[in-house]
PDB file of N, CA and C in Angstrom:
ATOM      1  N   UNK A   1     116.443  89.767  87.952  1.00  0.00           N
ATOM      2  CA  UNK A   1     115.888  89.492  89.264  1.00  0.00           C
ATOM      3  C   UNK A   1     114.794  88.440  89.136  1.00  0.00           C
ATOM      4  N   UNK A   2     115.145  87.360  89.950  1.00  0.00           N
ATOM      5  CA  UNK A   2     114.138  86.392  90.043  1.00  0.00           C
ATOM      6  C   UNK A   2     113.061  86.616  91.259  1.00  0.00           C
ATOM      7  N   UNK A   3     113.186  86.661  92.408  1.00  0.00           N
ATOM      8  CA  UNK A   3     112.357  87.255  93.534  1.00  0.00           C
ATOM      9  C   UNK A   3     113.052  88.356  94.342  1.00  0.00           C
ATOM     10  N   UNK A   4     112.137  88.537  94.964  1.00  0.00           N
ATOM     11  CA  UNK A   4     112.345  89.547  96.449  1.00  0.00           C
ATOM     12  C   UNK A   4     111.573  89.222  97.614  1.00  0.00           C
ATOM     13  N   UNK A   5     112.312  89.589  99.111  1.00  0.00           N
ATOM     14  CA  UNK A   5     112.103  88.884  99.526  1.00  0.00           C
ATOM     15  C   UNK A   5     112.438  90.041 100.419  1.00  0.00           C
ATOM     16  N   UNK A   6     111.247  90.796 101.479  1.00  0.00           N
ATOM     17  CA  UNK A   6     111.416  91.862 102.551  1.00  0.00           C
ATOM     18  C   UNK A   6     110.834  91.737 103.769  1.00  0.00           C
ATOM     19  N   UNK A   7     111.556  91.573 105.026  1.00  0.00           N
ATOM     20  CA  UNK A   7     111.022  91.378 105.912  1.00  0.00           C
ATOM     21  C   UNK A   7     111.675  92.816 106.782  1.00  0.00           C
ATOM     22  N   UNK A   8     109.825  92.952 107.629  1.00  0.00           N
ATOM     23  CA  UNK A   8     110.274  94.449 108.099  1.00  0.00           C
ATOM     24  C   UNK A   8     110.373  94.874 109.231  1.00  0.00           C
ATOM     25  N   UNK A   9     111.101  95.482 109.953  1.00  0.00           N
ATOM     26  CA  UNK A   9     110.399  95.969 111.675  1.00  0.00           C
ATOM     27  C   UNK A   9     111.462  94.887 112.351  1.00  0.00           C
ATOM     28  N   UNK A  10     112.601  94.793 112.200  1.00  0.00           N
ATOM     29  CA  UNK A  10     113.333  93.335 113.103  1.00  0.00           C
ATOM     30  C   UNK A  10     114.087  94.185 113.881  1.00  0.00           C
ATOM     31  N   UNK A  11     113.578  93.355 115.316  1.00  0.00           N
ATOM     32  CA  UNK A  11     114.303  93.637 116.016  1.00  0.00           C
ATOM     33  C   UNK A  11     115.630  93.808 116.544  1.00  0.00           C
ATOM     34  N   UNK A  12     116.546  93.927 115.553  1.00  0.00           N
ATOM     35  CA  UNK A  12     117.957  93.846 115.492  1.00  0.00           C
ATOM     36  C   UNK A  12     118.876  95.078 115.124  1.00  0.00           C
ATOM     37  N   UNK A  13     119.471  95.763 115.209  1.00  0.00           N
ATOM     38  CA  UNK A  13     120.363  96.949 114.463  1.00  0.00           C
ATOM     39  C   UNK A  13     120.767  96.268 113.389  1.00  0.00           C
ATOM     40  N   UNK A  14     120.799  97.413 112.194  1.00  0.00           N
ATOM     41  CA  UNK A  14     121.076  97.248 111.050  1.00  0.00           C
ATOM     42  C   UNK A  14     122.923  96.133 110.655  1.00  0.00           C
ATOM     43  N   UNK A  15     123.303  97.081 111.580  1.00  0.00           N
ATOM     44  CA  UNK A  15     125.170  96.783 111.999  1.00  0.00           C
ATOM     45  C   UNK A  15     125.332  95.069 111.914  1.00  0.00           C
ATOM     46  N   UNK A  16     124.296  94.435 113.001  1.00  0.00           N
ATOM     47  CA  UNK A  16     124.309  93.264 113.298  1.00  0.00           C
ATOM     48  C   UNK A  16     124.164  92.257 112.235  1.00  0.00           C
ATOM     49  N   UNK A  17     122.786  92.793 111.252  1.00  0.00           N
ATOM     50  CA  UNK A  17     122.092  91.896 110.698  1.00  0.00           C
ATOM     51  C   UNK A  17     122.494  92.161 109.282  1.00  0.00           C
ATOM     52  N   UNK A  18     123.678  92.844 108.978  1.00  0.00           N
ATOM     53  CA  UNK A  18     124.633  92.972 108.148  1.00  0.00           C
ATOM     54  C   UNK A  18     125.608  92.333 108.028  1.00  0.00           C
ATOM     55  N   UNK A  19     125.946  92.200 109.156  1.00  0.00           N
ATOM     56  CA  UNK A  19     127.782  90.795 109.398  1.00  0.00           C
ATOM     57  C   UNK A  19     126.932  89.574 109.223  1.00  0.00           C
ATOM     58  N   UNK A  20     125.664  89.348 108.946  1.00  0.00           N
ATOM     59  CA  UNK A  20     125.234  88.029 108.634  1.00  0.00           C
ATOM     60  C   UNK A  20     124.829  88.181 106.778  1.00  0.00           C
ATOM     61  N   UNK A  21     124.538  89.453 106.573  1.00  0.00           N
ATOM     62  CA  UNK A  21     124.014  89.059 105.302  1.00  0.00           C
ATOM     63  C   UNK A  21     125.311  89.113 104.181  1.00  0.00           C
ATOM     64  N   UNK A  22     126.485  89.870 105.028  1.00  0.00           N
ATOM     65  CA  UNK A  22     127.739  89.622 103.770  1.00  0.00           C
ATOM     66  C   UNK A  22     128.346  88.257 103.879  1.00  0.00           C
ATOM     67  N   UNK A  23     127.819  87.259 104.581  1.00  0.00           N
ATOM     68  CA  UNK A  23     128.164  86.184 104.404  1.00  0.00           C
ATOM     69  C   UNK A  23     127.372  85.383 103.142  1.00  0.00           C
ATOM     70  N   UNK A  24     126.153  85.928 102.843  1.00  0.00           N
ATOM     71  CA  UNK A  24     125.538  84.722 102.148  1.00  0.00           C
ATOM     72  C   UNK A  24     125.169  85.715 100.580  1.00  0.00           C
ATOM     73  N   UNK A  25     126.125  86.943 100.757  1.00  0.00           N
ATOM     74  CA  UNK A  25     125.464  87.637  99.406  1.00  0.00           C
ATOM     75  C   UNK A  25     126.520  87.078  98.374  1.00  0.00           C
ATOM     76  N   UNK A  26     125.841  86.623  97.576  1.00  0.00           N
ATOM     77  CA  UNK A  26     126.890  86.440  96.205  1.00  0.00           C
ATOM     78  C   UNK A  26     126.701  85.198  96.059  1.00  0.00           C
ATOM     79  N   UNK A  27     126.494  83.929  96.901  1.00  0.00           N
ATOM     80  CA  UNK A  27     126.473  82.514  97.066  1.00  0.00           C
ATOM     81  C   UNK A  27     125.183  81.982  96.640  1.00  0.00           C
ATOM     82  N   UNK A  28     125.112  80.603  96.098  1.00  0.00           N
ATOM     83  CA  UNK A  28     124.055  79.690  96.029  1.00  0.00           C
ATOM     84  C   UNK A  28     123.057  79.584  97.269  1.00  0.00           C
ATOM     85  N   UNK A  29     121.880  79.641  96.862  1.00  0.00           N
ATOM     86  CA  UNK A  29     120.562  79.398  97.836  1.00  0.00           C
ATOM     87  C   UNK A  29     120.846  78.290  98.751  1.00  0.00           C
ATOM     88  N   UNK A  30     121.110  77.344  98.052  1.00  0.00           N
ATOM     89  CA  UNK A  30     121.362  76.096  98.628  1.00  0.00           C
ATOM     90  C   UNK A  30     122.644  75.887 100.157  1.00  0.00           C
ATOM     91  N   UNK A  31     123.922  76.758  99.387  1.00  0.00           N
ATOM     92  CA  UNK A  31     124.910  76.914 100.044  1.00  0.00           C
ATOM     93  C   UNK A  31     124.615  78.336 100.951  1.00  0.00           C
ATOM     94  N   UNK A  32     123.752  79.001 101.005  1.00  0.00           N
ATOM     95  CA  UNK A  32     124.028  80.073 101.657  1.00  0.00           C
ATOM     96  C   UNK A  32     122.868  78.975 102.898  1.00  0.00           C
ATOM     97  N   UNK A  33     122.264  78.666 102.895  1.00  0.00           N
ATOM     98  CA  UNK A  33     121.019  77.946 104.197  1.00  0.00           C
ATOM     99  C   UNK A  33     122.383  76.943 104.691  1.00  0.00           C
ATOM    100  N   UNK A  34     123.250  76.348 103.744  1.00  0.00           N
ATOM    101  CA  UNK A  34     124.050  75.474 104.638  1.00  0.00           C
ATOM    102  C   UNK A  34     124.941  76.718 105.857  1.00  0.00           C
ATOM    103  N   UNK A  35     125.220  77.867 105.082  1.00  0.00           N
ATOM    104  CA  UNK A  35     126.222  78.357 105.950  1.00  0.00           C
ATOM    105  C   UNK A  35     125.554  79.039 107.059  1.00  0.00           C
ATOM    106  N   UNK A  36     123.827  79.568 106.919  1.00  0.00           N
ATOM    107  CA  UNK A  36     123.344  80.306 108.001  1.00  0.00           C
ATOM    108  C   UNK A  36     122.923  79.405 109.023  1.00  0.00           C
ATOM    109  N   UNK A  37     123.156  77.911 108.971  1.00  0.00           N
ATOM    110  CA  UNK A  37     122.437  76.884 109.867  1.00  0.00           C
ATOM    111  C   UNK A  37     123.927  77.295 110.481  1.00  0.00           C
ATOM    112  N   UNK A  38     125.206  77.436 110.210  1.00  0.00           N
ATOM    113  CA  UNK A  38     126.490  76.981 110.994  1.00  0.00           C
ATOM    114  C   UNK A  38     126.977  77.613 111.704  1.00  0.00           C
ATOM    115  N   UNK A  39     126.291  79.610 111.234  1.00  0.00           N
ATOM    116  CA  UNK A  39     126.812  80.692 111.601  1.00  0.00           C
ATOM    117  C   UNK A  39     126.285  80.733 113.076  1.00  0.00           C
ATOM    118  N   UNK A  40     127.352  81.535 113.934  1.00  0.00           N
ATOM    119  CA  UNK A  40     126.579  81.705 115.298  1.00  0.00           C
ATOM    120  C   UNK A  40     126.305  83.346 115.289  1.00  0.00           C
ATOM    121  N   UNK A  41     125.631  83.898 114.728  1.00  0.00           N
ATOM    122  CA  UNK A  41     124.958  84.806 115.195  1.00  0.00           C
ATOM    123  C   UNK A  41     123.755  84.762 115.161  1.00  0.00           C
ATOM    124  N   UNK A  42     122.945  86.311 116.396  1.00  0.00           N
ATOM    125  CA  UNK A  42     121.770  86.361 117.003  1.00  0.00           C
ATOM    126  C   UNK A  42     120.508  86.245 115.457  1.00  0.00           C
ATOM    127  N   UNK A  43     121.228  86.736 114.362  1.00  0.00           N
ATOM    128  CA  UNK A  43     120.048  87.198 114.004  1.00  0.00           C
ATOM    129  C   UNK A  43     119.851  86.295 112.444  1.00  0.00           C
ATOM    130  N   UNK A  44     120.828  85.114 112.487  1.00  0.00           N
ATOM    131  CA  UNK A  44     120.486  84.350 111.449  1.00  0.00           C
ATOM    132  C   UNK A  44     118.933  83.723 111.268  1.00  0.00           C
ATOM    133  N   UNK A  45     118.694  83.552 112.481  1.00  0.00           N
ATOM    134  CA  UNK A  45     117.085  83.153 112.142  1.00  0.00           C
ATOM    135  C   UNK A  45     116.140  84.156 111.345  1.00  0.00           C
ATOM    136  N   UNK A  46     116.264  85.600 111.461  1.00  0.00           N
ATOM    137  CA  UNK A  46     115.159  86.439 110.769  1.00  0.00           C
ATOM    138  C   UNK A  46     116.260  86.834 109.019  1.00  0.00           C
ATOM    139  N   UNK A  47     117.264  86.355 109.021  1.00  0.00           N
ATOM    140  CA  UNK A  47     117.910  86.433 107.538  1.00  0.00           C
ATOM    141  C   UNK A  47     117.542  85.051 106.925  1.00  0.00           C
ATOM    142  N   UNK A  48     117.543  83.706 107.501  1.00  0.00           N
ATOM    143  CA  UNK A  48     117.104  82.516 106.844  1.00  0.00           C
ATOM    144  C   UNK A  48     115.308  82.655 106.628  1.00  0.00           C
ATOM    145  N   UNK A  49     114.513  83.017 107.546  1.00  0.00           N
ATOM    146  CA  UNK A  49     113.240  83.301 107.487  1.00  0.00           C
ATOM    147  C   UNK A  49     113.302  84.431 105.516  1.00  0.00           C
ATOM    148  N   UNK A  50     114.103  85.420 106.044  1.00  0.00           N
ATOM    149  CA  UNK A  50     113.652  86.091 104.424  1.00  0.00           C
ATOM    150  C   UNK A  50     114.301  85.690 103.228  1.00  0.00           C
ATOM    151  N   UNK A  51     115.373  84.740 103.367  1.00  0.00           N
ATOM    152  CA  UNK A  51     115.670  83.672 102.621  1.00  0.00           C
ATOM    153  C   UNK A  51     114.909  82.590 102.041  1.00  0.00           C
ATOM    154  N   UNK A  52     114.596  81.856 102.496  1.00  0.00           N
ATOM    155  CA  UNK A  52     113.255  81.081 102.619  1.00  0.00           C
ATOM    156  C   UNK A  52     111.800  82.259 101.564  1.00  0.00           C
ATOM    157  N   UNK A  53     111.665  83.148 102.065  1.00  0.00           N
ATOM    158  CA  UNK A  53     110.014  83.325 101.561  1.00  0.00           C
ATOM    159  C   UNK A  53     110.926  83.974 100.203  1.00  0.00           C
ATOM    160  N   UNK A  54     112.505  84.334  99.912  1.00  0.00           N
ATOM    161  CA  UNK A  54     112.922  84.415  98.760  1.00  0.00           C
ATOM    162  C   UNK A  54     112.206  84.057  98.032  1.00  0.00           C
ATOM    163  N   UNK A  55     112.847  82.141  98.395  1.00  0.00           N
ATOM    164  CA  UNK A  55     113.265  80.954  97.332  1.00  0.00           C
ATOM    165  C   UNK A  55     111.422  80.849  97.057  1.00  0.00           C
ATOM    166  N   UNK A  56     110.730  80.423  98.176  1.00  0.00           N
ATOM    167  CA  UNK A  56     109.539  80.603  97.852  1.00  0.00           C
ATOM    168  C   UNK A  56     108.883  81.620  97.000  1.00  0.00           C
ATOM    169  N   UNK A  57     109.082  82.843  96.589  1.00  0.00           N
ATOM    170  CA  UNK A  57     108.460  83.550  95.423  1.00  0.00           C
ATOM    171  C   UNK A  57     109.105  83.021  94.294  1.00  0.00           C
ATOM    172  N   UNK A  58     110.515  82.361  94.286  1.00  0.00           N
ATOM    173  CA  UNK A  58     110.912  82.148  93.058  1.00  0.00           C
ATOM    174  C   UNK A  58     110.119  81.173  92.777  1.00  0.00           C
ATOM    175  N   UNK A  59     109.817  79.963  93.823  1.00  0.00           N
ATOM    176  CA  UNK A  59     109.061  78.981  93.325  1.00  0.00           C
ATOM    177  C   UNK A  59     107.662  79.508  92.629  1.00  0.00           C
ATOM    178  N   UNK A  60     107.119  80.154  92.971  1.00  0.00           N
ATOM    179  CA  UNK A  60     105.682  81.074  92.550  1.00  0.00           C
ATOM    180  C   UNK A  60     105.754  81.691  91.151  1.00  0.00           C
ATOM    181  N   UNK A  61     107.068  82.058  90.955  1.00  0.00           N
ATOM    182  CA  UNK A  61     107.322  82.093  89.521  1.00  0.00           C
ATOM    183  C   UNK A  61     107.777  80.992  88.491  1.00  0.00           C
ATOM    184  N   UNK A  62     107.795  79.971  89.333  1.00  0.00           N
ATOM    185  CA  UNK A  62     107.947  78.607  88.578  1.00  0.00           C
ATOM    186  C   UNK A  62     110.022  78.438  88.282  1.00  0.00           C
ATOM    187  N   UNK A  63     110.332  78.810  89.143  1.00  0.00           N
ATOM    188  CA  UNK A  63     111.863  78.817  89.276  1.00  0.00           C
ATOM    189  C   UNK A  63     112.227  77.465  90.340  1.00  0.00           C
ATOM    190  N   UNK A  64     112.010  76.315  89.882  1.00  0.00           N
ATOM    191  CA  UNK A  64     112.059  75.280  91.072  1.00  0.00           C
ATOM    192  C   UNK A  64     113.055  74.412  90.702  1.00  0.00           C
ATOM    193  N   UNK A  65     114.662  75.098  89.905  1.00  0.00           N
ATOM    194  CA  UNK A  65     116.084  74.300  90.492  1.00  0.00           C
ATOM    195  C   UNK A  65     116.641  75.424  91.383  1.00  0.00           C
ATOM    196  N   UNK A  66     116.917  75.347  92.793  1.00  0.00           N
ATOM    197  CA  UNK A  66     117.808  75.750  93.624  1.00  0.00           C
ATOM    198  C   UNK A  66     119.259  76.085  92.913  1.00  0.00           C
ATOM    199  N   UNK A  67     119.581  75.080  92.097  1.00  0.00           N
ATOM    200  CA  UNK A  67     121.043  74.970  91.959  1.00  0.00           C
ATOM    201  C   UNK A  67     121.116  75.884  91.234  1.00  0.00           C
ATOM    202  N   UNK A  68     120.346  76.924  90.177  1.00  0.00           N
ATOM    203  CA  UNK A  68     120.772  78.167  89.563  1.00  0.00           C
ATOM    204  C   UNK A  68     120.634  79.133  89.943  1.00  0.00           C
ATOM    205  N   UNK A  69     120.023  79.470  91.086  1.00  0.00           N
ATOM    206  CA  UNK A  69     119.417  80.496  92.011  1.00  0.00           C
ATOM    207  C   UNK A  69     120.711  80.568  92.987  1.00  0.00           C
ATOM    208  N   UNK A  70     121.173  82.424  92.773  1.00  0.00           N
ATOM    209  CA  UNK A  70     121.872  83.305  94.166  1.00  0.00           C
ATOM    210  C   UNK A  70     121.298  84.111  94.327  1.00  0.00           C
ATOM    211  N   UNK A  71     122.174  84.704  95.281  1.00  0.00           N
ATOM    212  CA  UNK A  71     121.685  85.629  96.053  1.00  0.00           C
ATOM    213  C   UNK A  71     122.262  86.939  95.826  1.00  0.00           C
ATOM    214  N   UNK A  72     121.775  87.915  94.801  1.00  0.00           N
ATOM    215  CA  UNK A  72     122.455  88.855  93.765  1.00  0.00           C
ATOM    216  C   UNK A  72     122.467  90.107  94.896  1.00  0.00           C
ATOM    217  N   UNK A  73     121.321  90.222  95.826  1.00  0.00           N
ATOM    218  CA  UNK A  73     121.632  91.601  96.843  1.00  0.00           C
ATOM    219  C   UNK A  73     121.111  90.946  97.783  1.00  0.00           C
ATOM    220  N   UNK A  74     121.688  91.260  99.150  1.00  0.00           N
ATOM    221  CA  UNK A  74     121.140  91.279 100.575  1.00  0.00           C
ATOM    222  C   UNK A  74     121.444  92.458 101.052  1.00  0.00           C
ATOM    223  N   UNK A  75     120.596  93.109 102.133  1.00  0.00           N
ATOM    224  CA  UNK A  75     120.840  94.221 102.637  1.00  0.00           C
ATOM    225  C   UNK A  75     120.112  94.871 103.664  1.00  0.00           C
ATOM    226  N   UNK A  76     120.451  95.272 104.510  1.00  0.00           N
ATOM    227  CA  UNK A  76     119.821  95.663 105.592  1.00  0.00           C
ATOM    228  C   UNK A  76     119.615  97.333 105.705  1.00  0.00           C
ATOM    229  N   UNK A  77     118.404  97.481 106.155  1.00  0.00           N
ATOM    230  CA  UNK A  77     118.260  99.449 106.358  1.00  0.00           C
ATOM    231  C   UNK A  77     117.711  99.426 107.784  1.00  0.00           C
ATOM    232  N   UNK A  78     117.948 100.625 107.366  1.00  0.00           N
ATOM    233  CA  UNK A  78     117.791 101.365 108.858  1.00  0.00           C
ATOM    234  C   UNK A  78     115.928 101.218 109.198  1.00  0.00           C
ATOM    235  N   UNK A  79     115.082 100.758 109.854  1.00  0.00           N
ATOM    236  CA  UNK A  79     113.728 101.027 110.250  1.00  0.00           C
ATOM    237  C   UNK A  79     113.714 102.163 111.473  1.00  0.00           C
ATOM    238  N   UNK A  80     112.746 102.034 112.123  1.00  0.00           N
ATOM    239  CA  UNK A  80     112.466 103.575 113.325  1.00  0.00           C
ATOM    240  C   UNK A  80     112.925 102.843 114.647  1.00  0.00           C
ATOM    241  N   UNK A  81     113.342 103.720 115.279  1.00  0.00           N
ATOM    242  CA  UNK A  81     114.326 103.709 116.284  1.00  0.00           C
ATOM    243  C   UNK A  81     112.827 104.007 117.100  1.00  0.00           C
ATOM    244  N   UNK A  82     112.708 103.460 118.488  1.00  0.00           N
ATOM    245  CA  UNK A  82     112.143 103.302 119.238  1.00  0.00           C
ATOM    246  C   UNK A  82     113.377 103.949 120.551  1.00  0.00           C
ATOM    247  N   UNK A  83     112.617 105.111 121.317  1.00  0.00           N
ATOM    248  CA  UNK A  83     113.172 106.059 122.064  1.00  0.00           C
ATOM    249  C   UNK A  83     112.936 105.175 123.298  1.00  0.00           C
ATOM    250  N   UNK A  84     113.443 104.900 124.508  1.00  0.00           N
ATOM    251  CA  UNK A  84     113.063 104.742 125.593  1.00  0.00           C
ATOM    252  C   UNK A  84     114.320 105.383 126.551  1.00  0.00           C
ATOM    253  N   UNK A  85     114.249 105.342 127.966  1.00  0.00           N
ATOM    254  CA  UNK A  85     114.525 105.791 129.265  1.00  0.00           C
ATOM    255  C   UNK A  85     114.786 105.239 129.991  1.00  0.00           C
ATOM    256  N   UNK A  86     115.831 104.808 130.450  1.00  0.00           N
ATOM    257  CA  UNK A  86     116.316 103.908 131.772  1.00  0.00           C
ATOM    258  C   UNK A  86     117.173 105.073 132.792  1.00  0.00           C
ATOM    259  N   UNK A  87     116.626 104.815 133.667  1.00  0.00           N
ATOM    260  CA  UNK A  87     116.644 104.755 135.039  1.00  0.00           C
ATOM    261  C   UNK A  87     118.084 104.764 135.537  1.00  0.00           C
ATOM    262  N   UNK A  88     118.726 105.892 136.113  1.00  0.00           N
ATOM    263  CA  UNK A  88     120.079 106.447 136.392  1.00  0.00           C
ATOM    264  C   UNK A  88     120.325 106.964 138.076  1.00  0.00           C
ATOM    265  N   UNK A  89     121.403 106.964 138.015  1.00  0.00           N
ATOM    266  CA  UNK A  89     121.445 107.832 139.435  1.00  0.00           C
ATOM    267  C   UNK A  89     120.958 109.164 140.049  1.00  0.00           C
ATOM    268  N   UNK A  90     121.018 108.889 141.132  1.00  0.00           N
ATOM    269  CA  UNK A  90     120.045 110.729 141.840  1.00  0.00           C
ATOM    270  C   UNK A  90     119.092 110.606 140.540  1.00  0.00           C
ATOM    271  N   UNK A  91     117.652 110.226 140.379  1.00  0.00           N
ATOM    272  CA  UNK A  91     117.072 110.765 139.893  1.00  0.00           C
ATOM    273  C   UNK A  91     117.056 111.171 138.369  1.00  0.00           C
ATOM    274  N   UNK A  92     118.125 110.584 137.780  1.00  0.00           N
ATOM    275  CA  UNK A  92     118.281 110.995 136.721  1.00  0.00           C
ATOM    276  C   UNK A  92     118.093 109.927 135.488  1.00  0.00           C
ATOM    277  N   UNK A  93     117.855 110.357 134.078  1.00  0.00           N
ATOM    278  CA  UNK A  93     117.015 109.127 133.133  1.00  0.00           C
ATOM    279  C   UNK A  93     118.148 109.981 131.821  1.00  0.00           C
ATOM    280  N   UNK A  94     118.279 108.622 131.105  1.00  0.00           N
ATOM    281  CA  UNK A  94     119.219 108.446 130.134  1.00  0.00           C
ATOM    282  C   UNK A  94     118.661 107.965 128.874  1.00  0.00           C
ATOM    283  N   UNK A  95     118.640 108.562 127.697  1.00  0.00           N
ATOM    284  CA  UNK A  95     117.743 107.816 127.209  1.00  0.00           C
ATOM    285  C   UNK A  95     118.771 106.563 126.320  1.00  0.00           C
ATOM    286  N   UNK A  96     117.864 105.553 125.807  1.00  0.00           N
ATOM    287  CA  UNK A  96     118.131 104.623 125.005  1.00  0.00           C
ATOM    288  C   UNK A  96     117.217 103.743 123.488  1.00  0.00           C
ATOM    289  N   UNK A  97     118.007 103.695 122.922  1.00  0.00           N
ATOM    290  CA  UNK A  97     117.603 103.554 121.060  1.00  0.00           C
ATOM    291  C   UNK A  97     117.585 102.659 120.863  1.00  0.00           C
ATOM    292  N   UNK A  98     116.091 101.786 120.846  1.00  0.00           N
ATOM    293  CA  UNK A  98     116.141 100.471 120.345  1.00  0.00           C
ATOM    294  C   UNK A  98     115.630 100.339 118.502  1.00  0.00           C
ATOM    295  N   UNK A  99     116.976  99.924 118.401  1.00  0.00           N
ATOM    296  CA  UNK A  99     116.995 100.456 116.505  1.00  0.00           C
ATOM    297  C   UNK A  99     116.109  98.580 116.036  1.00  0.00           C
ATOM    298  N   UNK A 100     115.890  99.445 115.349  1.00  0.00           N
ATOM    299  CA  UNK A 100     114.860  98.257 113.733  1.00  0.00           C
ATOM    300  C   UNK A 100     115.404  97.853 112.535  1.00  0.00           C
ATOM    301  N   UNK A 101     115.450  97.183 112.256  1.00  0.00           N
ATOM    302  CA  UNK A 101     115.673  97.078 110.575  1.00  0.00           C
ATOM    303  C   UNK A 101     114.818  97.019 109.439  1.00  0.00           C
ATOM    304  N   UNK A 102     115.185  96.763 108.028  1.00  0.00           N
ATOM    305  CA  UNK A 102     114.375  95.903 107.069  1.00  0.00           C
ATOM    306  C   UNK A 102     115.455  95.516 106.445  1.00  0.00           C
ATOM    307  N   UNK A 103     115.184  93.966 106.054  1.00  0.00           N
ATOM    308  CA  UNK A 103     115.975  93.186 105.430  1.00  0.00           C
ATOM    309  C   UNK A 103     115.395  92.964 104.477  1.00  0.00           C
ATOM    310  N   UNK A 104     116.246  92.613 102.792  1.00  0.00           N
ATOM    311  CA  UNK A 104     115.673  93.013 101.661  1.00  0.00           C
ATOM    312  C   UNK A 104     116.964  91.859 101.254  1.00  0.00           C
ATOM    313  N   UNK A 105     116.484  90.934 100.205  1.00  0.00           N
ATOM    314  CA  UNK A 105     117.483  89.577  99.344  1.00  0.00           C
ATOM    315  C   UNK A 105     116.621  89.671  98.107  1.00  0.00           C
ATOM    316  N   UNK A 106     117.036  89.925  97.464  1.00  0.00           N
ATOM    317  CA  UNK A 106     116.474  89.462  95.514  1.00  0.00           C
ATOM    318  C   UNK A 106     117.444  88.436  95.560  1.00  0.00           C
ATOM    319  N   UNK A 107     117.023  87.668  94.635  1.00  0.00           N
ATOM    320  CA  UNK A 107     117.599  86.521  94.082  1.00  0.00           C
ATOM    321  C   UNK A 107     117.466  86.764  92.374  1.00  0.00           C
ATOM    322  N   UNK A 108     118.371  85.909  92.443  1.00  0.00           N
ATOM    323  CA  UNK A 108     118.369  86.073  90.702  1.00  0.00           C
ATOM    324  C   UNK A 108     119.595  84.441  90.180  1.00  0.00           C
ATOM    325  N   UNK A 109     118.743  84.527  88.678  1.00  0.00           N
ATOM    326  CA  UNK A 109     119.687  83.188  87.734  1.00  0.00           C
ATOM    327  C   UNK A 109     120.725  82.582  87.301  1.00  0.00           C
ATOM    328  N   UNK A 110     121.517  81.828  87.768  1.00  0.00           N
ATOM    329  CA  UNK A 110     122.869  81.658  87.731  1.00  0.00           C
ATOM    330  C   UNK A 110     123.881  82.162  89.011  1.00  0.00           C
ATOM    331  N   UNK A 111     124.878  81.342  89.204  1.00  0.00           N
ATOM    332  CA  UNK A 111     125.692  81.605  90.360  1.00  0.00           C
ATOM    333  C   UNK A 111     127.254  82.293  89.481  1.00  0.00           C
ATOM    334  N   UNK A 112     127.432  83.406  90.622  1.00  0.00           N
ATOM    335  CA  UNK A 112     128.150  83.795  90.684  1.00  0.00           C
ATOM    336  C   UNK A 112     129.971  83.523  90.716  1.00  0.00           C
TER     337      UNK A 112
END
């Protein structure tokens, strides 16, 4: 393991911000930012954001060729579900689960 790289509390379900990270697990740093600029989903911006402060700890460890650096785990967990209540017929309230994540990428030496 060359870095880690955890960003926490995102506003996204785990489900979502998973169909983005099995795209870029296993691939070059370099090639995985080409493919999350192309991808159209909601939540590539907070997976390139913890991509990014990755590559940046690797740099902090003095790891500054891209071209040997992947992306050995990506992965998303479950964070706290935030309960709320919307507003139903006759009087009546339903509740609803606004789920969280944490997203978690180590990187590590040599491509896959």
């Amino acid at each position: 393991m060359i870095s880690k790289a955890v960003n926490k509390y995102i506003r996204r379900t785990p489900r979502k911000v998973n169909t983005v990270l099995d795209v870029i697990r296993g691939k070059n740093v370099d090639y995985a930012f080409m493919l999350l600029k192309n991808i159209n989903k909601g939540a590539k911006e907070e997976v390139s954001k913890t991509l990014k402060s990755a590559v940046s700890n690797a740099y902090e460890k003095g790891f500054t060729d891209t071209s040997k650096i992947s992306v050995s785990e990506a992965y998303s967990t479950e964070g706290p579900i935030f309960k709320r209540y919307k507003a139903r017929a006759m009087g009546r309230a339903t509740k609803r689960y606004k789920r969280t994540s944490h997203i978690t990428i180590i990187l590590k030496e040599g491509v896959n």
